[in-house]
Protein backbone atom coordinates (compact mmCIF):
# COMPACT_ATOMS: atom_id res chain seq x y z
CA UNK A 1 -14.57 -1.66 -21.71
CA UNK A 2 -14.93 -5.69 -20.76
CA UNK A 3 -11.33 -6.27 -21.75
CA UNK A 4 -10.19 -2.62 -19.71
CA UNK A 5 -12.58 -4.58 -16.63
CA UNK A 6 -10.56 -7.95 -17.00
CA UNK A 7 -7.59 -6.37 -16.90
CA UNK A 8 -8.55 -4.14 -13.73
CA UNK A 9 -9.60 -7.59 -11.80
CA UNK A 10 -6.10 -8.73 -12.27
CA UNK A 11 -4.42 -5.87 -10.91
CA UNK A 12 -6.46 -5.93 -7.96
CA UNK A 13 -6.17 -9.77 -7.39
CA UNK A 14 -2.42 -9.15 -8.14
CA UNK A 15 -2.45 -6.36 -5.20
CA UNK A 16 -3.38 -8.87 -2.88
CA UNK A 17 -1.03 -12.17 -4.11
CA UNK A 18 1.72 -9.54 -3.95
CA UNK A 19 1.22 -7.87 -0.55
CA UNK A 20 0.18 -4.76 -1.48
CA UNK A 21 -3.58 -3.79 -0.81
CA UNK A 22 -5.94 -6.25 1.27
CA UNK A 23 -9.63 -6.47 2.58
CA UNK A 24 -9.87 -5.14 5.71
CA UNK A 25 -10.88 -7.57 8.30
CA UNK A 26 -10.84 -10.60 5.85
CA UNK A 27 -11.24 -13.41 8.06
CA UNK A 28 -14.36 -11.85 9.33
CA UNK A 29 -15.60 -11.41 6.05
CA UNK A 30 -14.55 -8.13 5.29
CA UNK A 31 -15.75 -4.24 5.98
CA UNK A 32 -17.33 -3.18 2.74
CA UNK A 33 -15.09 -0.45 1.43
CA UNK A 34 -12.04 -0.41 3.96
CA UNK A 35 -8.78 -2.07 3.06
CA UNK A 36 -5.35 -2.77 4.67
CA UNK A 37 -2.19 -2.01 2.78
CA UNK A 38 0.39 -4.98 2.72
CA UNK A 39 4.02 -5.31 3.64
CA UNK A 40 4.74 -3.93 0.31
CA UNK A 41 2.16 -1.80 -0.10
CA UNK A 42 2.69 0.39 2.81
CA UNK A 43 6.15 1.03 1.66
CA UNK A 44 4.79 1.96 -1.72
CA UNK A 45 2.84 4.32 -0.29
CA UNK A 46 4.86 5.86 2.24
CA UNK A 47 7.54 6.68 -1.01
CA UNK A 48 4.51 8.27 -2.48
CA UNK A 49 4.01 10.51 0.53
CA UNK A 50 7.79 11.17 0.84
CA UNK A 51 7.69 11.99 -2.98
CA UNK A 52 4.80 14.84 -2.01
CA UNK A 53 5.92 15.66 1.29
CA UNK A 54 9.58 16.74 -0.05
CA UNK A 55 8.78 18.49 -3.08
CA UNK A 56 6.55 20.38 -1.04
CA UNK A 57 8.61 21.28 2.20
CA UNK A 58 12.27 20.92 0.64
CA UNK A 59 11.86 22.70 -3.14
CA UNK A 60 9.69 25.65 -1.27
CA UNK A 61 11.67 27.43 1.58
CA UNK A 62 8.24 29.07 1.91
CA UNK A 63 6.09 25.74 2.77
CA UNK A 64 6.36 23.90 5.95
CA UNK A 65 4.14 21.36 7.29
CA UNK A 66 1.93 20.15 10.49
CA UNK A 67 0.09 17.55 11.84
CA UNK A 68 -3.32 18.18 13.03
CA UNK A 69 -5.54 16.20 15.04
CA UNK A 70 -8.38 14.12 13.80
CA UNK A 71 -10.74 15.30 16.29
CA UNK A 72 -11.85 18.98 16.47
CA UNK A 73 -14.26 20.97 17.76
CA UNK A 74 -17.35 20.98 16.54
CA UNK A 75 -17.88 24.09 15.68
CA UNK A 76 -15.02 24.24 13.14
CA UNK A 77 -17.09 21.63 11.05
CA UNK A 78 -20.20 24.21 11.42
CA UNK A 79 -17.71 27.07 10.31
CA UNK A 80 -16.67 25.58 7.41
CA UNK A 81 -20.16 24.53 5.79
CA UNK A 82 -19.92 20.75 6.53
CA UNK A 83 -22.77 20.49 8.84
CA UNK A 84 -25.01 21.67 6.84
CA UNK A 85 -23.63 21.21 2.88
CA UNK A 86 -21.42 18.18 2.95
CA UNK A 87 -23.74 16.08 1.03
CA UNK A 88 -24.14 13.77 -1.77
CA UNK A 89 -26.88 13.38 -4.08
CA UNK A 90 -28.19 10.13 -3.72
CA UNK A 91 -31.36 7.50 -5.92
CA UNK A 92 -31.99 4.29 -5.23
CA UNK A 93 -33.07 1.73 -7.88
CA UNK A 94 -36.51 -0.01 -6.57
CA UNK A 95 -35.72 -3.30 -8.12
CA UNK A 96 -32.57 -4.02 -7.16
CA UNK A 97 -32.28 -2.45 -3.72
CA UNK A 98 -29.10 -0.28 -4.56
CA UNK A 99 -28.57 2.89 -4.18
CA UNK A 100 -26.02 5.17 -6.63
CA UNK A 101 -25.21 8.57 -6.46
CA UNK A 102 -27.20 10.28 -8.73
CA UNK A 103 -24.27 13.02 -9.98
CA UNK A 104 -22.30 9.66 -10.70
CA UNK A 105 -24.65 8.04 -12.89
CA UNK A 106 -25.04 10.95 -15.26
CA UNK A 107 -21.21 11.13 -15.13
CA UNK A 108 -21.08 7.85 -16.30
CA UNK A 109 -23.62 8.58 -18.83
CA UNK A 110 -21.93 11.80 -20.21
CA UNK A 111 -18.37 9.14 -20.48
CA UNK A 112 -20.48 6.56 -22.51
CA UNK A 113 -21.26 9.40 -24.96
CA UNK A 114 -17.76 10.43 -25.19
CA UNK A 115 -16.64 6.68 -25.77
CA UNK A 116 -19.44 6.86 -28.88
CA UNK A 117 -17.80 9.86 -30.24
CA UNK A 118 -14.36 8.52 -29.45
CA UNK A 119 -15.62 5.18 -31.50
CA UNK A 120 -16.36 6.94 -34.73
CA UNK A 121 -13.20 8.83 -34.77
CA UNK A 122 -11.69 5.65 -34.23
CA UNK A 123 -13.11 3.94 -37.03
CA UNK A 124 -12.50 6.67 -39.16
CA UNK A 125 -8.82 6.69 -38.55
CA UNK A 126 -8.34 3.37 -39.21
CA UNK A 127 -10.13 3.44 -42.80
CA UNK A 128 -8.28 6.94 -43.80
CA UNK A 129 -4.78 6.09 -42.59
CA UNK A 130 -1.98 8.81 -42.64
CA UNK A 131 -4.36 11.06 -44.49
CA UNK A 132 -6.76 11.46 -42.01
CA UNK A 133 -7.31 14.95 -40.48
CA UNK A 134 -9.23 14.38 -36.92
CA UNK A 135 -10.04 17.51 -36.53
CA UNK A 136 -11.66 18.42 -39.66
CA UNK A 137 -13.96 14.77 -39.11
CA UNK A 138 -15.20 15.87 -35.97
CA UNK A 139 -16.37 19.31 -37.22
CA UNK A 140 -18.00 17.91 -40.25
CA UNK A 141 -19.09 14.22 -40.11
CA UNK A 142 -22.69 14.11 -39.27
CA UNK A 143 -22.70 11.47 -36.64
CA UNK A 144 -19.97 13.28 -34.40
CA UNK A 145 -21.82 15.94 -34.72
CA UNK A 146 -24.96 14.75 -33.43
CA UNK A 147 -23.49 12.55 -30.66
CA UNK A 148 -21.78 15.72 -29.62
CA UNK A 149 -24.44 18.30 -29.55
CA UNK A 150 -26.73 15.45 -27.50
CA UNK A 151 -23.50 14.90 -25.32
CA UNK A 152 -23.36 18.84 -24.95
CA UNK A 153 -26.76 19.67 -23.86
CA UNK A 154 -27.26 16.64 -21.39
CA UNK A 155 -23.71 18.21 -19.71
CA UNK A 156 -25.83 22.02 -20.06
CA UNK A 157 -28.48 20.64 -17.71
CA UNK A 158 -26.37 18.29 -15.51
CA UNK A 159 -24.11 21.57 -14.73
CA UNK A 160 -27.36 23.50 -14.05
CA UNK A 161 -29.15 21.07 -11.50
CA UNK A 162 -25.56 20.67 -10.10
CA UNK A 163 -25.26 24.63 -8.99
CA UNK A 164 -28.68 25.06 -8.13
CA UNK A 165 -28.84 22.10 -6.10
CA UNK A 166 -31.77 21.18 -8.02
CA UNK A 167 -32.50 17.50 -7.14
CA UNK A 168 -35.58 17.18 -9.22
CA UNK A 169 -33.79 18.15 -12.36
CA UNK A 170 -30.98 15.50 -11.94
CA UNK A 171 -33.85 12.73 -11.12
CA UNK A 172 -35.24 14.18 -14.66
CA UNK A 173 -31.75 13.94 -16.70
CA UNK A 174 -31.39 10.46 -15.24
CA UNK A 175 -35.49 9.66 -16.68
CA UNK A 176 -34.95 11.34 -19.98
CA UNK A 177 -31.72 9.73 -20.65
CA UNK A 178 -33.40 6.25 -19.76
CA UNK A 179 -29.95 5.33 -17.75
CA UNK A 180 -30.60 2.01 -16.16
CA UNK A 181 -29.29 0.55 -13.07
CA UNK A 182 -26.39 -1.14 -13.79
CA UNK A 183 -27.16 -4.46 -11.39
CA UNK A 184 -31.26 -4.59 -12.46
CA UNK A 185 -31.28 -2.84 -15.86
CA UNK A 186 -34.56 -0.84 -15.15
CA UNK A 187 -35.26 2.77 -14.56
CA UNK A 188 -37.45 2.36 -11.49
CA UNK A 189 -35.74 4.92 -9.53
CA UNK A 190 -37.03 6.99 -6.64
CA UNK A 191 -36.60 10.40 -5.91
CA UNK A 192 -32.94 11.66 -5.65
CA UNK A 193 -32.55 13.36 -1.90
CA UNK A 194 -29.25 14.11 0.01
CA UNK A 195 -27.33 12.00 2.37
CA UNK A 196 -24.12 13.41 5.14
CA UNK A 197 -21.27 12.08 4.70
CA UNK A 198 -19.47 13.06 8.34
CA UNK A 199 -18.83 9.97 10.48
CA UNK A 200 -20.48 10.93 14.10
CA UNK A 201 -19.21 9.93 17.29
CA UNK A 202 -19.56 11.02 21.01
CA UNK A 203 -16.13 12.60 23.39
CA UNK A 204 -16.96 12.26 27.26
CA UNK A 205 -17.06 10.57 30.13
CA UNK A 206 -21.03 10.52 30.77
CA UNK A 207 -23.95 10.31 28.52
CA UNK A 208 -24.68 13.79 30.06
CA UNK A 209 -21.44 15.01 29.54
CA UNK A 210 -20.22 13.91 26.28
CA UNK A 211 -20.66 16.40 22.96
CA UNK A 212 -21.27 15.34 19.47
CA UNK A 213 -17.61 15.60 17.41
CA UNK A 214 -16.98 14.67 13.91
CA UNK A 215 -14.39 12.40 12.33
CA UNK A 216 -12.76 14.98 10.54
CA UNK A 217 -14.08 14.31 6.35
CA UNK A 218 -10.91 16.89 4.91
CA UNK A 219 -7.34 17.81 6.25
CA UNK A 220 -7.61 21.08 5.36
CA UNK A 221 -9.62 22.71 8.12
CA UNK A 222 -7.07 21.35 10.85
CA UNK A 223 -4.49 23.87 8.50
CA UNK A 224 -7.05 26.46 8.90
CA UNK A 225 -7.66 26.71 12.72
CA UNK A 226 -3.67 26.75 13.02
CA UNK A 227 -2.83 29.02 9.99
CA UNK A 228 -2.23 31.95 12.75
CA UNK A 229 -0.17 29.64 15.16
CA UNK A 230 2.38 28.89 12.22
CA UNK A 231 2.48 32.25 10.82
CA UNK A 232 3.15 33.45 14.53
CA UNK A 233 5.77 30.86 15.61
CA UNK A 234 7.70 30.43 12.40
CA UNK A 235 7.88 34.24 11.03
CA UNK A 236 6.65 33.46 8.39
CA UNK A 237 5.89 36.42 5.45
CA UNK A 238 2.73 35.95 2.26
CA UNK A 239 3.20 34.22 0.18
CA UNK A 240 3.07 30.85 2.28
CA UNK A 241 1.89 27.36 2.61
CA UNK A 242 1.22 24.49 5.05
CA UNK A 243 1.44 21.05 4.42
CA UNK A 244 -0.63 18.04 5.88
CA UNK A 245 -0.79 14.42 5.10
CA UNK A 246 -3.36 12.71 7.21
CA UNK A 247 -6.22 10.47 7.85
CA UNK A 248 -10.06 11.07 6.40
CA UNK A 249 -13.38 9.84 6.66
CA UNK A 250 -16.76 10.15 4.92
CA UNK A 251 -19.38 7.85 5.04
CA UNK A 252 -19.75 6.98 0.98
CA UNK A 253 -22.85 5.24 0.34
CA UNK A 254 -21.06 4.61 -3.33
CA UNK A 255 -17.86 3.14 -2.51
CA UNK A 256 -16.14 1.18 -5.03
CA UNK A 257 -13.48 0.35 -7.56
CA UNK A 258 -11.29 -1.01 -4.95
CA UNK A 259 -9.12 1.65 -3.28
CA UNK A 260 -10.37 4.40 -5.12
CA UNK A 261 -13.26 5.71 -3.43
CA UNK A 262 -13.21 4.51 0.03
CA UNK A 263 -14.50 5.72 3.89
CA UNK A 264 -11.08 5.91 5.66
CA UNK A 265 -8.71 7.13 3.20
CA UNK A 266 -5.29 9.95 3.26
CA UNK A 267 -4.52 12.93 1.84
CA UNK A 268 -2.11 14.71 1.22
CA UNK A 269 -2.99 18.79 0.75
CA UNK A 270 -1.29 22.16 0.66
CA UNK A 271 -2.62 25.59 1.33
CA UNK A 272 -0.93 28.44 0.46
CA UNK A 273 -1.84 31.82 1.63
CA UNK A 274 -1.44 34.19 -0.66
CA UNK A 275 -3.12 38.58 -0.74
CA UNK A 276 -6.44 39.35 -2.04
CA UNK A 277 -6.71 39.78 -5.77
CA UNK A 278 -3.23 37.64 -6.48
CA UNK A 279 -5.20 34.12 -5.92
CA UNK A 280 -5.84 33.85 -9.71
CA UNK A 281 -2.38 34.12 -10.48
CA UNK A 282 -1.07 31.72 -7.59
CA UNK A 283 -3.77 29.58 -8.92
CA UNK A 284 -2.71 29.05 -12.20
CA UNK A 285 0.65 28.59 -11.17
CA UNK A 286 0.01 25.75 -8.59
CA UNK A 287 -2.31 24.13 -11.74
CA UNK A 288 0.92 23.78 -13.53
CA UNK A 289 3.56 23.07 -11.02
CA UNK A 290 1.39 20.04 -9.52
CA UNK A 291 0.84 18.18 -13.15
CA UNK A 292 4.66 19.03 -13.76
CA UNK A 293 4.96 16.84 -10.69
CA UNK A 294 2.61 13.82 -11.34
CA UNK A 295 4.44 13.81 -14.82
CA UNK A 296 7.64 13.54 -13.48
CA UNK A 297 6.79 10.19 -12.44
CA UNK A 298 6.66 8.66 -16.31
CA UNK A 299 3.59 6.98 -16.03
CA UNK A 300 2.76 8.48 -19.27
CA UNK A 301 2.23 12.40 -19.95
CA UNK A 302 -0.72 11.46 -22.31
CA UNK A 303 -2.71 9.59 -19.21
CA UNK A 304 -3.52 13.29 -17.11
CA UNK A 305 -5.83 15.88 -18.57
CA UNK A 306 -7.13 18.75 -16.32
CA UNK A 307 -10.70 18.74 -16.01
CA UNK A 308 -12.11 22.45 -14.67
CA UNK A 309 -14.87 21.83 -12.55
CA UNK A 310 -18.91 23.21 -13.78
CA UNK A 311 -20.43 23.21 -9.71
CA UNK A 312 -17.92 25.49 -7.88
CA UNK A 313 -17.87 24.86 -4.42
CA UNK A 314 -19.37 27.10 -2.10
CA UNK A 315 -15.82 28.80 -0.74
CA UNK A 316 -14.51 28.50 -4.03
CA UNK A 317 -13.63 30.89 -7.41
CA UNK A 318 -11.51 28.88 -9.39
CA UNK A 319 -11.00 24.79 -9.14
CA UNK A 320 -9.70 22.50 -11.75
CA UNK A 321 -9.15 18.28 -11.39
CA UNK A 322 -6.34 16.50 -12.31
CA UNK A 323 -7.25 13.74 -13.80
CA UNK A 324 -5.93 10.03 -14.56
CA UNK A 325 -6.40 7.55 -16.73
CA UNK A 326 -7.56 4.68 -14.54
CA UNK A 327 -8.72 1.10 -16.15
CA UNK A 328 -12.14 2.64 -16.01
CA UNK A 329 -11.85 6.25 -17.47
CA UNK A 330 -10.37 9.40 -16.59
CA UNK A 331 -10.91 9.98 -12.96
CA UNK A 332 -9.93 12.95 -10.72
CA UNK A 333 -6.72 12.06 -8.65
CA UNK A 334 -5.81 15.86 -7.31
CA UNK A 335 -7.89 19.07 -6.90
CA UNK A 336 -6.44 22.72 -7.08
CA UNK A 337 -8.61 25.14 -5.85
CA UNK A 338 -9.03 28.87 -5.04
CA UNK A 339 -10.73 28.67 -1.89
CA UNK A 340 -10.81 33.02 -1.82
CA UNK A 341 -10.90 33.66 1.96
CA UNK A 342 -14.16 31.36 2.43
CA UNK A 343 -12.33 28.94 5.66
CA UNK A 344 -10.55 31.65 7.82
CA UNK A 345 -13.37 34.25 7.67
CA UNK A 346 -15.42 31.90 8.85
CA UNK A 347 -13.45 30.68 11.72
CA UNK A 348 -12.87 34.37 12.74
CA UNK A 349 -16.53 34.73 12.56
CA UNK A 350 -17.49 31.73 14.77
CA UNK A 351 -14.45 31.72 17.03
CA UNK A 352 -14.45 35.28 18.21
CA UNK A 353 -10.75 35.79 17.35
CA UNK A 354 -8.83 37.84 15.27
CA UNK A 355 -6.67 35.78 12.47
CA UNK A 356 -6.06 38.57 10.26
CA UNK A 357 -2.67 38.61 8.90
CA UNK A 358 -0.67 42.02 9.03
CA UNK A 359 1.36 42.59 5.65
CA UNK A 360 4.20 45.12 6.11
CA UNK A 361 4.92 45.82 2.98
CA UNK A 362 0.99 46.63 2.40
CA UNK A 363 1.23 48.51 6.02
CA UNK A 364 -2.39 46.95 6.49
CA UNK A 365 -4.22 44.07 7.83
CA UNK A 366 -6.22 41.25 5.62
CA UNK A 367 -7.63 37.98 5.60
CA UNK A 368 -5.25 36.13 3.29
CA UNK A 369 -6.71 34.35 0.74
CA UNK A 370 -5.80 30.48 -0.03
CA UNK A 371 -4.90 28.22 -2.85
CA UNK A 372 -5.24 24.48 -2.34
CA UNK A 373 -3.92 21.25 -3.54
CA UNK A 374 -5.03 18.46 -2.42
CA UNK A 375 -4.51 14.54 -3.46
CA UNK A 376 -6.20 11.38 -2.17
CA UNK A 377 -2.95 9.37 -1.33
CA UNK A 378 -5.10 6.19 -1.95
CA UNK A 379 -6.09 7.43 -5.52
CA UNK A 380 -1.99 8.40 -6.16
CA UNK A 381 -1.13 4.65 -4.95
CA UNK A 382 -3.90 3.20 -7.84
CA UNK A 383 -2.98 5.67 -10.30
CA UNK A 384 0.95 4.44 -9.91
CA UNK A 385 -0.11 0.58 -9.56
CA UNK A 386 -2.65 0.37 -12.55
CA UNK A 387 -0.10 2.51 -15.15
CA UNK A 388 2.95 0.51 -13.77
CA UNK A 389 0.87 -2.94 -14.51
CA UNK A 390 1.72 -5.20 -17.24
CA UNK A 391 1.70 -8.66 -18.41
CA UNK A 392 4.74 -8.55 -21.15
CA UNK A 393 5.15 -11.09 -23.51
CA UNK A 394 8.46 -12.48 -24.19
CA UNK A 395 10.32 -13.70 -27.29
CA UNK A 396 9.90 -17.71 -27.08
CA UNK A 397 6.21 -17.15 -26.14
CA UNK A 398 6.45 -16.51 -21.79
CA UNK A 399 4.92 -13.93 -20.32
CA UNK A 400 5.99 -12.36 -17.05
CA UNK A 401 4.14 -10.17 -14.94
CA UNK A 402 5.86 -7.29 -14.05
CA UNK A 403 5.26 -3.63 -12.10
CA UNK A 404 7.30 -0.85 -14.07
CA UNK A 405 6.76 0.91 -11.11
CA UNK A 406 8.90 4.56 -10.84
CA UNK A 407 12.21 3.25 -9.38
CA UNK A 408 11.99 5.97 -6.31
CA UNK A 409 8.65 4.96 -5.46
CA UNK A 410 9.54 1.27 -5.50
CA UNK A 411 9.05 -0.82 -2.01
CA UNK A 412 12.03 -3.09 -2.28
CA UNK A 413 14.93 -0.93 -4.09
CA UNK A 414 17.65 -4.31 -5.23
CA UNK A 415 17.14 -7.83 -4.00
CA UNK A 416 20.19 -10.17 -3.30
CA UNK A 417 20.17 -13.44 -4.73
CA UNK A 418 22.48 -16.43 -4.30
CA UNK A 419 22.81 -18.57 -7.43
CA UNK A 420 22.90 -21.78 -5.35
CA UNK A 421 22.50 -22.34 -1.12
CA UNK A 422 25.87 -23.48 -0.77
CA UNK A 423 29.80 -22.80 -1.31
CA UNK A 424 29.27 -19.79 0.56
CA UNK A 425 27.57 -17.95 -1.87
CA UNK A 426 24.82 -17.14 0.78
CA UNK A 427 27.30 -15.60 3.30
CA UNK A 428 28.89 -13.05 0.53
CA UNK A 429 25.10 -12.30 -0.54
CA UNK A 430 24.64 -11.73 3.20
CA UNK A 431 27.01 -9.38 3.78
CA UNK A 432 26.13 -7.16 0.55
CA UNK A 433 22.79 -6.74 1.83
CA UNK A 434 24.49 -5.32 5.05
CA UNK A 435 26.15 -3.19 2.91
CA UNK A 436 23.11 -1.78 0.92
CA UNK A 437 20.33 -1.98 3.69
CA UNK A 438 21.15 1.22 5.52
CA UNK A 439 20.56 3.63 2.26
CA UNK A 440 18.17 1.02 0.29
CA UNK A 441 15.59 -1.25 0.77
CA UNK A 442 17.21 -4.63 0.03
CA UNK A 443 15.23 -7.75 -0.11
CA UNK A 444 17.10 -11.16 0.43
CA UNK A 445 16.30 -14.50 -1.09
CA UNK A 446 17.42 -17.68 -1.75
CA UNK A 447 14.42 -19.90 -2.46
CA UNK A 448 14.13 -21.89 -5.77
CA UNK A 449 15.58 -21.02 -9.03
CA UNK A 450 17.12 -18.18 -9.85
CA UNK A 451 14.36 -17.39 -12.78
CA UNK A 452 11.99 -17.65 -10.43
CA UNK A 453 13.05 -15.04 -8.05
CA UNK A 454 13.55 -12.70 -10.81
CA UNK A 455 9.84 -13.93 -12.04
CA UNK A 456 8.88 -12.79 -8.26
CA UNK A 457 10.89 -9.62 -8.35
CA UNK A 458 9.68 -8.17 -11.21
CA UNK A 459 6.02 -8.93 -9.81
CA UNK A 460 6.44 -6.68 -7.11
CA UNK A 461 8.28 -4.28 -9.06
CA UNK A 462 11.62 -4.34 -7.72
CA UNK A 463 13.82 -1.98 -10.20
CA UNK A 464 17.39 -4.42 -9.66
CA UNK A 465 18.21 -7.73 -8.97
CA UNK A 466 21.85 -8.72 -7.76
CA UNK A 467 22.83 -12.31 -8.32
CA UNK A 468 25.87 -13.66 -6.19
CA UNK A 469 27.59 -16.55 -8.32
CA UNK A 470 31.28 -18.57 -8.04
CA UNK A 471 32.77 -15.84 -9.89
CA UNK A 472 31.86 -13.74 -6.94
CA UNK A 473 34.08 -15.06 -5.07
CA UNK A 474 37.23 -14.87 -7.53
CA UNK A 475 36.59 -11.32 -8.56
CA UNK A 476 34.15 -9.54 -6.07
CA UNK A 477 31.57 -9.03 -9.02
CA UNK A 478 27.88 -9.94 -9.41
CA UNK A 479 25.33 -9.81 -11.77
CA UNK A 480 22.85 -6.44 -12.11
CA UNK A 481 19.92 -6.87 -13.39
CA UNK A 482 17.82 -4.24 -14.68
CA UNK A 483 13.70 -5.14 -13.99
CA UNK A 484 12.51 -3.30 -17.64
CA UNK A 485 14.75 -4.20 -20.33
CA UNK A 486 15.99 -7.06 -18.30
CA UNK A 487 19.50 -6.84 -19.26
CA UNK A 488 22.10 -8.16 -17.18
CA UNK A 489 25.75 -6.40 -16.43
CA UNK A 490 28.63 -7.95 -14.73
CA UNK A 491 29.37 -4.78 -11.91
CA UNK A 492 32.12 -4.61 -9.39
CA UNK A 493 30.70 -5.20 -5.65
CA UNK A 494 32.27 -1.52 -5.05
CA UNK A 495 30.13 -0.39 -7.66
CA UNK A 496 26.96 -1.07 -6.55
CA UNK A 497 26.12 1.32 -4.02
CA UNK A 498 26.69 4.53 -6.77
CA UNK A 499 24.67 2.84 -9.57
CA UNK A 500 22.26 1.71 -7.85
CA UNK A 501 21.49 5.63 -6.06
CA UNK A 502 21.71 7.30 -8.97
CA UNK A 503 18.30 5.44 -9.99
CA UNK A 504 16.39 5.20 -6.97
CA UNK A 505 16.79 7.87 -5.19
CA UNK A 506 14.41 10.64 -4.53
CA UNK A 507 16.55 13.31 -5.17
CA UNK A 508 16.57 11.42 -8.48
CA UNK A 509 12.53 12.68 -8.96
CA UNK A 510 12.69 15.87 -7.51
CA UNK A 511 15.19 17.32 -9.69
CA UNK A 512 13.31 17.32 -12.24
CA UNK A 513 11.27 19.53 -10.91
CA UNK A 514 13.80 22.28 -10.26
């Protein structure tokens, strides 16, 4: 775990170096867990969103998307439950002064039992070699089993006291399991009692005339208020679905790991409207079609696992994680759920107005139910950077740094570089990047040696590198470098355009997905 900590420090510091993620407000010291994203960082993320956003509206002739405000009425917030359930469970530690959420902590706990478990299978692999059957050791050796049948019943009670609210009996998993606060290392905790997370603010003119609003803490209820306006205006027949990336904001008294928990943050959700009874099915196909999607990426098809969730929500039936493998564990990085017909009832009940949808092939009138994906944009961008991350060591004993980052997702596509600042080697590199800039982003440099650029290139994960040399200029080729295997073709200038496309592309992605 220290060396899995190390090597999440570096990615973070390398974030910064490389102009991807920084501190918000730095030179004022910072705003505890608020960041900016960096000239290459926003470019990363905006392919991430374009990634979503067209797999979503293009491959579906069914979806299409909106834009909802951040400010709503009130009322909506009421509708939906987050008024008066949107709450964490939160303890403080006496000694030290900090305060955890308590649901986290046993989380936490439950992981360190899985690493023991994980440990002795480990060890056990190693010593028996080819011969060893896995499965077979964890039914029978007598440590797994005890490690799992303790891991089993502390997840028994956490999943109780998490449905029933109870807030004594998570205070009492967190005294019986003697976890410790991680900055004092005592168990003097107080009583665990729950915290809003909606940001407040007040809309008016006048002290008298201004009303309480909400900064909106999901996406999904602006889909929800206009679910009737888009059915209306674009025809459209269930099965359906609306798409919305957008800002949200919840006031997390835990915030950390750098981008992944945070109080601003985007997401990017989906809800599809689907009849009453079908959500099940519709379900379980959205479960599969959205991992199909994170794995056409190839960050790694071992790193996801679903993780079905023990506490449903109140509106929900079904709901199931996907989850990553971050530096620090598995950790959830999209939610599907079945949300039954929880949001629009409840609108219709506290607006006054009809939203029913009439189905004419049903010749009757229901309240559709909904299906929901929903990603933290933020958690995406981490997931890509931290899988993408490695420091490679090469044969004579360098190491480069270098972000294997999906070629579509990349922020800079090729860069251009002249072998030397003269003989006007500059001018022809010039006018290839004129070439290439209007369908890729094309980076331009001439500083310092050519091994260095590349050394830069590959540290902000740039998928090609074109070097402009004297034979250029005889024969109109260059030199392509490929960022991974670092192998280096001589291609004709004409060529360029074509190979370069048929890697970086979108379309590249999204066919996969066909």
């Amino acid at each position: 775990m220290a060396q899995q900590d190390d090597v999440f420090k570096k990615i973070v510091s390398h974030a910064k170096e490389y102009g991807f993620v920084f501190p918000s407000s730095e030179i004022y010291d910072g705003l505890s867990a608020v960041y900016d994203y960096g000239q290459n960082g926003v470019e990363l993320k905006n392919n991430i969103k374009r990634y979503w956003w067209d797999a979503m509206t293009l491959l579906h002739d069914n979806i299409v998307g909106i834009d909802s405000a951040i400010f709503m009425h009130p009322t909506i917030w009421k509708a939906s439950g987050h008024v008066d359930a949107f709450n964490d469970p939160l303890i403080d530690n006496r000694d030290s002064k900090k305060r955890y959420r308590a649901d986290v902590l046993i989380e936490d706990h439950l992981a360190k039992l899985d690493d023991k478990i994980a440990k002795e299978v480990a060890k056990a692999a190693k010593r028996f070699g080819d011969a060893f059957d896995e499965a077979q050791f964890r039914a029978t050796n007598t440590r797994v089993l005890e490690h799992q049948a303790h891991r089993d019943a502390v997840h028994e009670r956490f999943a109780e006291a998490m449905n029933a609210n109870d807030l004594d009996g998570l205070r009492q998993i967190i005294i019986d399991e003697e976890i410790v606060c991680p900055i004092s290392g005592t168990k003097n905790w107080t009583e665990v009692r729950q915290f809003n997370l909606m940001f407040k603010t007040e809309m008016g003119s006048t002290a008298d005339g201004s009303m309480t609003v909400y900064l909106r803490p999901e996406t999904a209820q602006g889909i929800f208020v206009n679910y009737l306006n888009v059915q209306k205006t674009g025809r459209m027949r269930i099965p359906f679905g609306i798409a919305q990336i957008g800002k949200a904001f919840r006031n997390e008294i835990v915030a950390r790991q750098f981008i992944f928990r945070m109080r601003e943050f985007e997401q990017m959700e989906m809800q599809f409207f689907v009849r009453p009874g079908e959500e099940l099915k519709w379900f379980s196909q959205w479960k599969e079609w959205r991992l199909k999607w994170h794995k056409a990426l190839g960050l790694g098809d071992d790193k996801y696992r679903y993780h079905d969730h023990d506490k449903l929500a109140h509106y929900a039936n079904a709901a199931t994680d996907i989850e990553f493998l971050m530096p620090f564990g598995f950790k959830e990085v999209e939610g599907i759920h079945s949300r039954t017909n929880f949001d629009l009832s409840q609108h219709q009940k506290f607006s006054g107005k009809k939203i029913e949808y009439f189905d004419p092939e049903l010749n009757e009138h229901y309240t559709p139910y909904v299906i929901e994906t929903s990603i933290g944009v933020d958690r995406m961008f981490l997931s890509v950077l931290c899988s993408s991350y490695e420091e490679e060591q090469l044969p004579g004993g360098d190491t480069r740094t270098v972000l294997h980052l999906p070629a579509a997702l990349a922020p800079v596509k090729c860069a251009v570089l002249p072998l030397v600042r003269k003989d006007g080697l500059p001018e022809k590199a010039r006018a290839i990047v004129d070439d290439l800039k209007f369908d890729f982003a094309t980076h331009y440099e001439e500083k310092d040696a050519i091994g260095k650029r590349y050394r830069r290139q590959d540290a902000i994960g740039t998928p090609f590198c074109i070097t402009v040399d004297h034979q250029t200029l005889e024969d109109n080729t260059v030199t392509l470098r490929e960022r991974d295997s670092m192998e280096q073709t001589r291609v004709s200038v004409d060529d360029l355009h074509k190979l370069i496309h048929d890697r970086v592309s979108l379309a590249s992605l999204l066919r996969k997905l066909r």
